[in-house]
C-alpha atoms as a PDB file:
ATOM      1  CA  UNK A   1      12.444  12.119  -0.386  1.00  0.00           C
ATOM      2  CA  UNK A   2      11.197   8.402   0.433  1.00  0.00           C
ATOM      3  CA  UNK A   3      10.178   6.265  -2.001  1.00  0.00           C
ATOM      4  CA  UNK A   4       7.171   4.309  -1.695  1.00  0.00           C
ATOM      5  CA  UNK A   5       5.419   1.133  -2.953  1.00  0.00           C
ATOM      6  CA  UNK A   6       1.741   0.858  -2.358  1.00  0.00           C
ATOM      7  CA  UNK A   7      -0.556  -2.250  -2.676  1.00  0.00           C
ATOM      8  CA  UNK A   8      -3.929  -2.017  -3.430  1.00  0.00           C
ATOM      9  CA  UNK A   9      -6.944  -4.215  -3.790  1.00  0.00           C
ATOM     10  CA  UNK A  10      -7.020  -6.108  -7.121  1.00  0.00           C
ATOM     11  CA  UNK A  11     -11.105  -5.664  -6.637  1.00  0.00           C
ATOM     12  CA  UNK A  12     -11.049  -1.986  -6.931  1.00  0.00           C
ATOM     13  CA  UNK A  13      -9.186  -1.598 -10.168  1.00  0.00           C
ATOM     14  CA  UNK A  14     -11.536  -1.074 -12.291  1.00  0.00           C
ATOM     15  CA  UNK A  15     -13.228   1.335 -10.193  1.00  0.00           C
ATOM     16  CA  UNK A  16     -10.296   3.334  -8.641  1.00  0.00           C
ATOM     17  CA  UNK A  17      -7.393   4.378 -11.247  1.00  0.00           C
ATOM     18  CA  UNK A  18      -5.046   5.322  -7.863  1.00  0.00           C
ATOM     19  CA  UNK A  19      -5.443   9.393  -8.403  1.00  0.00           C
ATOM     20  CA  UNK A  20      -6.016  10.361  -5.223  1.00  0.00           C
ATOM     21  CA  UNK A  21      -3.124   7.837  -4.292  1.00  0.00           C
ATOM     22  CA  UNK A  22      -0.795   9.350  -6.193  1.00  0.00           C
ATOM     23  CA  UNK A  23      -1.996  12.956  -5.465  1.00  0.00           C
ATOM     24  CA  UNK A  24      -1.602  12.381  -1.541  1.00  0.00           C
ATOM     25  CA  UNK A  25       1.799  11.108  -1.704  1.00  0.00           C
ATOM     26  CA  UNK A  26       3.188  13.476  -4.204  1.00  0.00           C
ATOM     27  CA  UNK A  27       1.712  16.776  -1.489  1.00  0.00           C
ATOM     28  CA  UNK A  28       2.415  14.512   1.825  1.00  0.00           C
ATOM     29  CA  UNK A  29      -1.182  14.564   2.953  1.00  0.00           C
ATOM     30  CA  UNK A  30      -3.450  12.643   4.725  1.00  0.00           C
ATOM     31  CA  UNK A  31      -1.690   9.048   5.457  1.00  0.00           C
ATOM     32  CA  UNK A  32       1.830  10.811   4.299  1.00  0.00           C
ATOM     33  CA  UNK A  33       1.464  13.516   6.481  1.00  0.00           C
ATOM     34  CA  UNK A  34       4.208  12.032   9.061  1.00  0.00           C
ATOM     35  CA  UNK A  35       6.686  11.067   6.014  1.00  0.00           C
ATOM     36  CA  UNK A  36       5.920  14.069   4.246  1.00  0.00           C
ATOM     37  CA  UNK A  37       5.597  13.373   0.421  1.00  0.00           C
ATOM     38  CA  UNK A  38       6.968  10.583  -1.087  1.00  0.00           C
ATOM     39  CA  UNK A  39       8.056   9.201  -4.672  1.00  0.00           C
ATOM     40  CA  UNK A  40       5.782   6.329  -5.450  1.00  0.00           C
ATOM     41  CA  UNK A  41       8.036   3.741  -7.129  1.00  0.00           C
ATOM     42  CA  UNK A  42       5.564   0.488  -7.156  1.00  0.00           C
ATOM     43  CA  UNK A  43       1.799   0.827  -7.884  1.00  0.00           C
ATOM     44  CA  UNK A  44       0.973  -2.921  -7.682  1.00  0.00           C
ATOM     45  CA  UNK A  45      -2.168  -5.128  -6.487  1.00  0.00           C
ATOM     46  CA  UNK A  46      -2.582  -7.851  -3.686  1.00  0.00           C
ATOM     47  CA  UNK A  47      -2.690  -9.767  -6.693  1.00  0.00           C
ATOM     48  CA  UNK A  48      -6.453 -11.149  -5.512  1.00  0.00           C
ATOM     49  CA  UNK A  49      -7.966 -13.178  -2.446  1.00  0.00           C
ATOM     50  CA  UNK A  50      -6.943 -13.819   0.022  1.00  0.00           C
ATOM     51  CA  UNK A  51      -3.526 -11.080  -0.861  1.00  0.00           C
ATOM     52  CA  UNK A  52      -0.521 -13.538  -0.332  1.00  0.00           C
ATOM     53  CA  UNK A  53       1.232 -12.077  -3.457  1.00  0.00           C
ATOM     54  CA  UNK A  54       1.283  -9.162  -1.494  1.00  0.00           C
ATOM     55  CA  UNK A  55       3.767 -10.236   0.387  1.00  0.00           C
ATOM     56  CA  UNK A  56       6.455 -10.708  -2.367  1.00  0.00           C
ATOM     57  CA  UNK A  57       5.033  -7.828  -4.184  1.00  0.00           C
ATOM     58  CA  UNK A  58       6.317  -5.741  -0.560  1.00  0.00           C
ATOM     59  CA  UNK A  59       9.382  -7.546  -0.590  1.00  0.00           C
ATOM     60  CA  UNK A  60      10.422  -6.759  -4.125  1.00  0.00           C
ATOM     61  CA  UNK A  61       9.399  -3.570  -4.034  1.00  0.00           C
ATOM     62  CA  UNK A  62      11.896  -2.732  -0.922  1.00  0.00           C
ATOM     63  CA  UNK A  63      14.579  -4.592  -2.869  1.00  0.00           C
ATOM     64  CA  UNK A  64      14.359  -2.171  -5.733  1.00  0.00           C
ATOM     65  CA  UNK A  65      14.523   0.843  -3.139  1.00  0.00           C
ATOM     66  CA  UNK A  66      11.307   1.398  -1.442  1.00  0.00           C
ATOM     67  CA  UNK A  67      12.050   3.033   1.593  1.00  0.00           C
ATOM     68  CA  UNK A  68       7.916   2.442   3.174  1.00  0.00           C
ATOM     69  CA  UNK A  69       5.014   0.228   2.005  1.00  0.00           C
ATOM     70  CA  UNK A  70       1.704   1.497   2.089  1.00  0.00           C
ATOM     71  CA  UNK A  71      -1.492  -0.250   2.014  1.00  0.00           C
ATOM     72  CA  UNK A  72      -4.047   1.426   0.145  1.00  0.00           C
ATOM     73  CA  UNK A  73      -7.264   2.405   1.774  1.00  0.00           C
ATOM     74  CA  UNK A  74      -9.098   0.276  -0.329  1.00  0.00           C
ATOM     75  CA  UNK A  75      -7.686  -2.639   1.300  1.00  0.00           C
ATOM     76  CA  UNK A  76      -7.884  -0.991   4.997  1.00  0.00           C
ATOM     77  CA  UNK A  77     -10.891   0.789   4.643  1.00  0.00           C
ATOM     78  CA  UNK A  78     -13.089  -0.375   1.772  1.00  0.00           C
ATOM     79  CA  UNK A  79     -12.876   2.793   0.150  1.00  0.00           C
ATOM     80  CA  UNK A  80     -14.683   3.315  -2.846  1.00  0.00           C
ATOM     81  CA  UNK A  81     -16.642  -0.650  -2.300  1.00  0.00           C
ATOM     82  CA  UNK A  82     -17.467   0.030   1.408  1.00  0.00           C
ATOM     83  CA  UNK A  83     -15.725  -3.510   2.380  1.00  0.00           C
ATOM     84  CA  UNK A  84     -12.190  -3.512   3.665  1.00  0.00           C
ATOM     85  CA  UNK A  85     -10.523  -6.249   2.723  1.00  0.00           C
ATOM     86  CA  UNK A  86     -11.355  -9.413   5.074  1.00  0.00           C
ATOM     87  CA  UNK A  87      -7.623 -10.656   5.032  1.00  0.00           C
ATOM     88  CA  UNK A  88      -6.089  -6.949   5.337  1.00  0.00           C
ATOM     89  CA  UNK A  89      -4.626  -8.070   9.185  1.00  0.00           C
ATOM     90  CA  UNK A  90      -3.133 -10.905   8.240  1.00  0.00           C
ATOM     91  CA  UNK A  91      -1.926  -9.707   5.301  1.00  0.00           C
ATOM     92  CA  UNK A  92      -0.193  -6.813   7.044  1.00  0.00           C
ATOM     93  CA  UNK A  93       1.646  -8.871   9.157  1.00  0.00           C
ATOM     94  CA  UNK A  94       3.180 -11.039   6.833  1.00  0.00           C
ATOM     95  CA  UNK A  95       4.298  -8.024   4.748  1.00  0.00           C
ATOM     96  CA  UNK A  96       6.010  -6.504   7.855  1.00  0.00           C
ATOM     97  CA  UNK A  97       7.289 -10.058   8.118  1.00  0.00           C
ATOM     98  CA  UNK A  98       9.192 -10.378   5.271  1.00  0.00           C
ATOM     99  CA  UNK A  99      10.319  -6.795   4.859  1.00  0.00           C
ATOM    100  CA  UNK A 100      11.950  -6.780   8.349  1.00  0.00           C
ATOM    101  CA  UNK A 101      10.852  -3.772  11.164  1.00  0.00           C
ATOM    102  CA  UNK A 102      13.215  -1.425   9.662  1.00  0.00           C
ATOM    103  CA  UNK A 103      10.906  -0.454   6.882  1.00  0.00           C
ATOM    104  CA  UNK A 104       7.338   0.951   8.091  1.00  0.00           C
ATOM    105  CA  UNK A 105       3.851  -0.047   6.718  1.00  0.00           C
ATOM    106  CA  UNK A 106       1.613   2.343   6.302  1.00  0.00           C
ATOM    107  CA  UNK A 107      -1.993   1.445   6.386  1.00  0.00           C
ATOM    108  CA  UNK A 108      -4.135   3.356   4.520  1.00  0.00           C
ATOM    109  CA  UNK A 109      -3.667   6.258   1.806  1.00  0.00           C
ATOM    110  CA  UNK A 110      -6.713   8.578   2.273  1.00  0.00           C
END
């Protein structure tokens, strides 16, 4: 089974406890439907505007055995707000960045 780390929107905590997150992964649905389910290892923010703790967030995650990255759909999509996240592309690139190619980001949850 992979193991996962997924960053989320530090906006959306106190309206999203990660649930669904958690319940997707575990049955390999939606967004884990090509990995099939996955462990989640790292629950962890962007760690605020405009998300560059993200990036060491990814990378220490994979160092402790993360096999993917995913980037919650609050960040992506906006879910529950209705705003993604106005830095999600650049942010996504510098995770991939420092992670290396071998190790996929996934870009939304549900």
């Amino acid at each position: 089974m992979k193991k996962a780390g997924i960053i989320r929107c530090q906006q959306t905590e106190d309206m999203c406890p990660g649930t669904t997150d958690f319940r997707v992964a575990r049955e390999g649905k939606m967004a884990f439907e090509a990995t099939g389910p996955v462990e989640i290892v790292g629950f962890v923010s962007c760690g605020g505007c405009p998300g560059k703790r993200a990036v060491a967030r990814a990378k220490l995650m994979v160092e402790r055995g993360c096999d993917v990255i995913v980037l919650a759909s609050c960040i992506s999509k906006g879910n529950p707000i209705g705003y993604p996240c106005p830095h999600y592309e650049k942010m996504k690139q510098a995770i991939q960045k420092s992670i290396g190619a071998e190790i996929p980001v996934i870009e939304w949850t549900h």
